[in-house]
Protein backbone atom coordinates (compact mmCIF):
# COMPACT_ATOMS: atom_id res chain seq x y z
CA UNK A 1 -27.03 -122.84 -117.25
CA UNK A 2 -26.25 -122.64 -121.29
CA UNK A 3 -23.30 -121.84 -123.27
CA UNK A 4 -24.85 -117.94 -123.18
CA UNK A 5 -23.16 -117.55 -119.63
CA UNK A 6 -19.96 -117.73 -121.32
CA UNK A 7 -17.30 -115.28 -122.68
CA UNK A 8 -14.69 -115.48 -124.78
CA UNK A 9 -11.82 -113.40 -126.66
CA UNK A 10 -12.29 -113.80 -130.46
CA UNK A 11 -9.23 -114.16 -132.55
CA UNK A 12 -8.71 -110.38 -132.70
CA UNK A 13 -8.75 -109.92 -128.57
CA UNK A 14 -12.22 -108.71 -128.27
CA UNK A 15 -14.36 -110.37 -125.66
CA UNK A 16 -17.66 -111.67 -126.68
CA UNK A 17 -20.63 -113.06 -125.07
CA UNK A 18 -21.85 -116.56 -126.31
CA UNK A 19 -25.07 -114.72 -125.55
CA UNK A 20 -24.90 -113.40 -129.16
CA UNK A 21 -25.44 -116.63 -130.33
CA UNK A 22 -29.10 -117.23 -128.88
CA UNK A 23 -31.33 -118.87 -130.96
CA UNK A 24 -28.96 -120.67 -133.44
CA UNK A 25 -27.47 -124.24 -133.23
CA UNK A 26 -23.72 -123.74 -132.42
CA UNK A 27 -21.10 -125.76 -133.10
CA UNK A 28 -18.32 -125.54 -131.01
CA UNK A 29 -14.52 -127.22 -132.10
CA UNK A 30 -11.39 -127.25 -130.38
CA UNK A 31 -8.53 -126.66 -133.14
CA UNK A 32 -4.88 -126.89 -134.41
CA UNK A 33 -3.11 -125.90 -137.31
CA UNK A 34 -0.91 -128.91 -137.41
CA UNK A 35 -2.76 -131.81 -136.57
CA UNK A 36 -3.14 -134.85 -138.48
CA UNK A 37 -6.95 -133.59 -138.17
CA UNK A 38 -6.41 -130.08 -139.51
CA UNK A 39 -7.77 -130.70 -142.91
CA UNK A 40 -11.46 -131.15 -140.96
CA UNK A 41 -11.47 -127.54 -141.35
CA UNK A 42 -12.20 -127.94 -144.57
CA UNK A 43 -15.74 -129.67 -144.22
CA UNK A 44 -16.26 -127.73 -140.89
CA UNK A 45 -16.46 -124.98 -143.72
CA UNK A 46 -18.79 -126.44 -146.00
CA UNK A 47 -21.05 -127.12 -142.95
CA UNK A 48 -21.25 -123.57 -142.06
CA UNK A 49 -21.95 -122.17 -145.23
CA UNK A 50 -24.52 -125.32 -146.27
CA UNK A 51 -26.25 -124.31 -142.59
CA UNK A 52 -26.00 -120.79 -142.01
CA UNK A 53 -28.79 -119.72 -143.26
CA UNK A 54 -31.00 -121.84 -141.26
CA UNK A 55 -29.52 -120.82 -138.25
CA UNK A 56 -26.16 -122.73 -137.77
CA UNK A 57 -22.68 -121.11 -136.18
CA UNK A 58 -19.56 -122.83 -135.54
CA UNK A 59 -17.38 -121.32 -133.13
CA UNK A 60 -13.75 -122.39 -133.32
CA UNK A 61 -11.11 -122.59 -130.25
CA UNK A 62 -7.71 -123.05 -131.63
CA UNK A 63 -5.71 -124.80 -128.61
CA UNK A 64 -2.33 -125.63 -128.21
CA UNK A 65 -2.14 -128.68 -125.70
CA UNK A 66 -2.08 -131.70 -127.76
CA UNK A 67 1.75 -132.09 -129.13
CA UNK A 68 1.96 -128.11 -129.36
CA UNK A 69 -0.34 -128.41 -132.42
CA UNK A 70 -1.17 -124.80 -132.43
CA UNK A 71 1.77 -123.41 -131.49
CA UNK A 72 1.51 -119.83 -134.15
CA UNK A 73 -0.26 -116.35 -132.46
CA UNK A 74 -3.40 -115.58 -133.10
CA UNK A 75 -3.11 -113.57 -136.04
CA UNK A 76 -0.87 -116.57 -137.63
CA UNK A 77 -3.80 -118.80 -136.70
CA UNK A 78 -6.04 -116.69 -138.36
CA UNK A 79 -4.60 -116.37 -141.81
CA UNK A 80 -3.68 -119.85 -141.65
CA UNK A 81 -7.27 -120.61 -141.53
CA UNK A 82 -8.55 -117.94 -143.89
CA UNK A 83 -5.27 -118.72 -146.30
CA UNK A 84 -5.49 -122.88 -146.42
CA UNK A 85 -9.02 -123.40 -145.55
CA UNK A 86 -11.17 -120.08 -146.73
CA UNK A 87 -12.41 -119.77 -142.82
CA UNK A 88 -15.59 -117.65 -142.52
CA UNK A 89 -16.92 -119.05 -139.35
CA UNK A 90 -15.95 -116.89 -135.71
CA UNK A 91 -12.43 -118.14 -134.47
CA UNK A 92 -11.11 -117.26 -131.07
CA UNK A 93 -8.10 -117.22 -129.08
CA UNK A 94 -5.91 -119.99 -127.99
CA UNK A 95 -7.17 -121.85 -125.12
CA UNK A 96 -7.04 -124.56 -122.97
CA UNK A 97 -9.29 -127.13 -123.58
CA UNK A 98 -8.24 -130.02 -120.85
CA UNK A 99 -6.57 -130.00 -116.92
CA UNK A 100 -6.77 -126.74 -114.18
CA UNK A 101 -6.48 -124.76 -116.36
CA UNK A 102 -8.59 -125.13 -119.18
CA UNK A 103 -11.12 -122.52 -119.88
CA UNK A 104 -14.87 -122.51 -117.87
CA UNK A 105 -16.94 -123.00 -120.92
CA UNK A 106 -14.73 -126.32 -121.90
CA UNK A 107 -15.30 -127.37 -118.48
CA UNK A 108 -19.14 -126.65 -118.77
CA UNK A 109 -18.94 -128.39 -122.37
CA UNK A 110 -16.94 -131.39 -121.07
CA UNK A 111 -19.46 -131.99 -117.97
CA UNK A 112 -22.42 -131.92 -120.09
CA UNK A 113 -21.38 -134.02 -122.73
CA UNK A 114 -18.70 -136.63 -120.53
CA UNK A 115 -16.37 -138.79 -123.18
CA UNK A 116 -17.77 -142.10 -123.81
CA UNK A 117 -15.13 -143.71 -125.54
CA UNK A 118 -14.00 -143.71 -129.38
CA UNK A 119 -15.77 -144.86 -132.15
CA UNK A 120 -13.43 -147.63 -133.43
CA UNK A 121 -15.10 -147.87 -137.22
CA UNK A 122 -12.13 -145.99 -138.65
CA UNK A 123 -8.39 -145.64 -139.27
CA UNK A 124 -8.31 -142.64 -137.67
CA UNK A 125 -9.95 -143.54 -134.60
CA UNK A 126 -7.94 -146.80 -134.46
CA UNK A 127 -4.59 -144.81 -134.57
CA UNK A 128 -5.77 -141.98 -132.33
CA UNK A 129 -6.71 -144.86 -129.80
CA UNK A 130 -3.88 -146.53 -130.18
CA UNK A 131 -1.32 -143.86 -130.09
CA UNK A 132 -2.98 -142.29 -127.07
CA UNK A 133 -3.11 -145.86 -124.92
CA UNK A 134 0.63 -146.73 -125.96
CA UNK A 135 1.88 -142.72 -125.42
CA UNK A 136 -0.46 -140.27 -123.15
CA UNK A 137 -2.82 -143.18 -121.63
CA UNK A 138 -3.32 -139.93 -119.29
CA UNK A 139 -5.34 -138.03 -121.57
CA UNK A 140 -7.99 -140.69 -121.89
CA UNK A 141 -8.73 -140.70 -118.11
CA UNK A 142 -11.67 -138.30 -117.49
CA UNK A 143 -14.28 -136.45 -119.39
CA UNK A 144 -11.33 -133.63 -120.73
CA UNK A 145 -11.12 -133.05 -124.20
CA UNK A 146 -8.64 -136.38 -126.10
CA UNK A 147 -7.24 -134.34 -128.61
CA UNK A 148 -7.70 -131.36 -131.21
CA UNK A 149 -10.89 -131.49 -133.25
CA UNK A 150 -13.55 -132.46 -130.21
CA UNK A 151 -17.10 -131.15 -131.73
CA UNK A 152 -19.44 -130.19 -129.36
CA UNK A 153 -23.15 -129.52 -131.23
CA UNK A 154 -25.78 -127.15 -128.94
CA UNK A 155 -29.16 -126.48 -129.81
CA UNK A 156 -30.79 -123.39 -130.25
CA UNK A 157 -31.71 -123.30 -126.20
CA UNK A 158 -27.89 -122.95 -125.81
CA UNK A 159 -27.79 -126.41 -124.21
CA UNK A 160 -24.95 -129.22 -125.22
CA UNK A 161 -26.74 -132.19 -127.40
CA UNK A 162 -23.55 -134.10 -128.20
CA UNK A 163 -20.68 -134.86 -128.64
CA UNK A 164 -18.21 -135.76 -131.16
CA UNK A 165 -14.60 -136.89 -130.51
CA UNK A 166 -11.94 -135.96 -132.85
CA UNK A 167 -11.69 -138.66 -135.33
CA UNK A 168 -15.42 -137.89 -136.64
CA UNK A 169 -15.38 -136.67 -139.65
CA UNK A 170 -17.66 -133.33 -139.70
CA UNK A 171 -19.92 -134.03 -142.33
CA UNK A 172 -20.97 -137.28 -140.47
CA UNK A 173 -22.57 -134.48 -138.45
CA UNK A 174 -25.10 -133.44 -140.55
CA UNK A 175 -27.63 -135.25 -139.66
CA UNK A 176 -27.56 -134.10 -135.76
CA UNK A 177 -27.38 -130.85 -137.23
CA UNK A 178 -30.17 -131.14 -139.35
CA UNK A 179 -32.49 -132.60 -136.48
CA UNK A 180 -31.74 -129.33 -134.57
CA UNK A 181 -32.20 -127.16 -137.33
CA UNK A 182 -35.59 -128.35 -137.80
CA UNK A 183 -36.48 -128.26 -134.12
């Protein structure tokens, strides 16, 4: 099994098949529009255009389950993106990410690449840790997604490689990405 088994509605309703996608190194993010993480969009961005070329996507899954985050429709989502963060890369709709009823390519995702745990070597992850032991010690049980901004990266075979929890800052990716890239 890969992600090319998978379908999803883009942003604009239409169902697609991850199948599209064979061949290139995808990476796939779970986002909000109003999360103390939002502004990753930014270098999620400059990722995709720096790696496009060579064969990189990033596929983004706006979700709404972490503090109602991503509460706006679709379209709202959209501009937001395009509007605040000059968005090129595929978005698609609102999902669930974590619990029943999260979607069957998250679940695939999440069982492939379980959570291991926070990197503690910044502020961010330090508060996200924190906050999330002291307030929703829930979400850190299990291999669901912890919050908005989970990266997952997949190499060209459509097969997970890793996985990056929230606080990791995007372009800290680049050298993962770079290694498939050059596979």
């Amino acid at each position: 099994m890969s992600i090319y088994s998978f379908t999803a509605n883009n942003i604009r309703g239409v169902e697609t098949s991850l199948e599209q996608f064979k061949g290139k190194v995808v990476l796939i993010v779970n986002t909000a529009s109003g999360c103390g993480f939002t502004p990753q969009y930014s270098d999620i961005q400059k990722l995709y255009e720096k790696y496009q070329e060579q064969g990189l996507v990033v596929l983004g899954f706006p979700c709404n389950q972490f503090a109602e985050q991503e509460s706006g429709s679709n379209d709202e989502i959209h501009t937001f993106c395009q509007l605040n963060y000059g968005v090129t890369f595929p978005l698609f709709e609102k999902v669930n990410v974590r619990g029943e009823e999260k979607t069957p390519l998250f679940s695939y995702l999440t069982e492939q690449a379980p959570f291991e745990g926070f990197v503690l070597n910044n502020s961010s992850a330090k508060m996200l840790n924190a906050m999330l032991n002291d307030r929703l010690p829930e979400l850190l049980i299990g291999n669901d997604i912890k919050w908005n901004f989970t990266k997952f990266l997949i190499n060209r075979d459509g097969e997970v490689v890793s996985r990056f929890e929230a606080p990791v800052d995007p372009l800290d990716l680049e050298p993962a990405i770079e290694a498939e890239l050059n596979k």
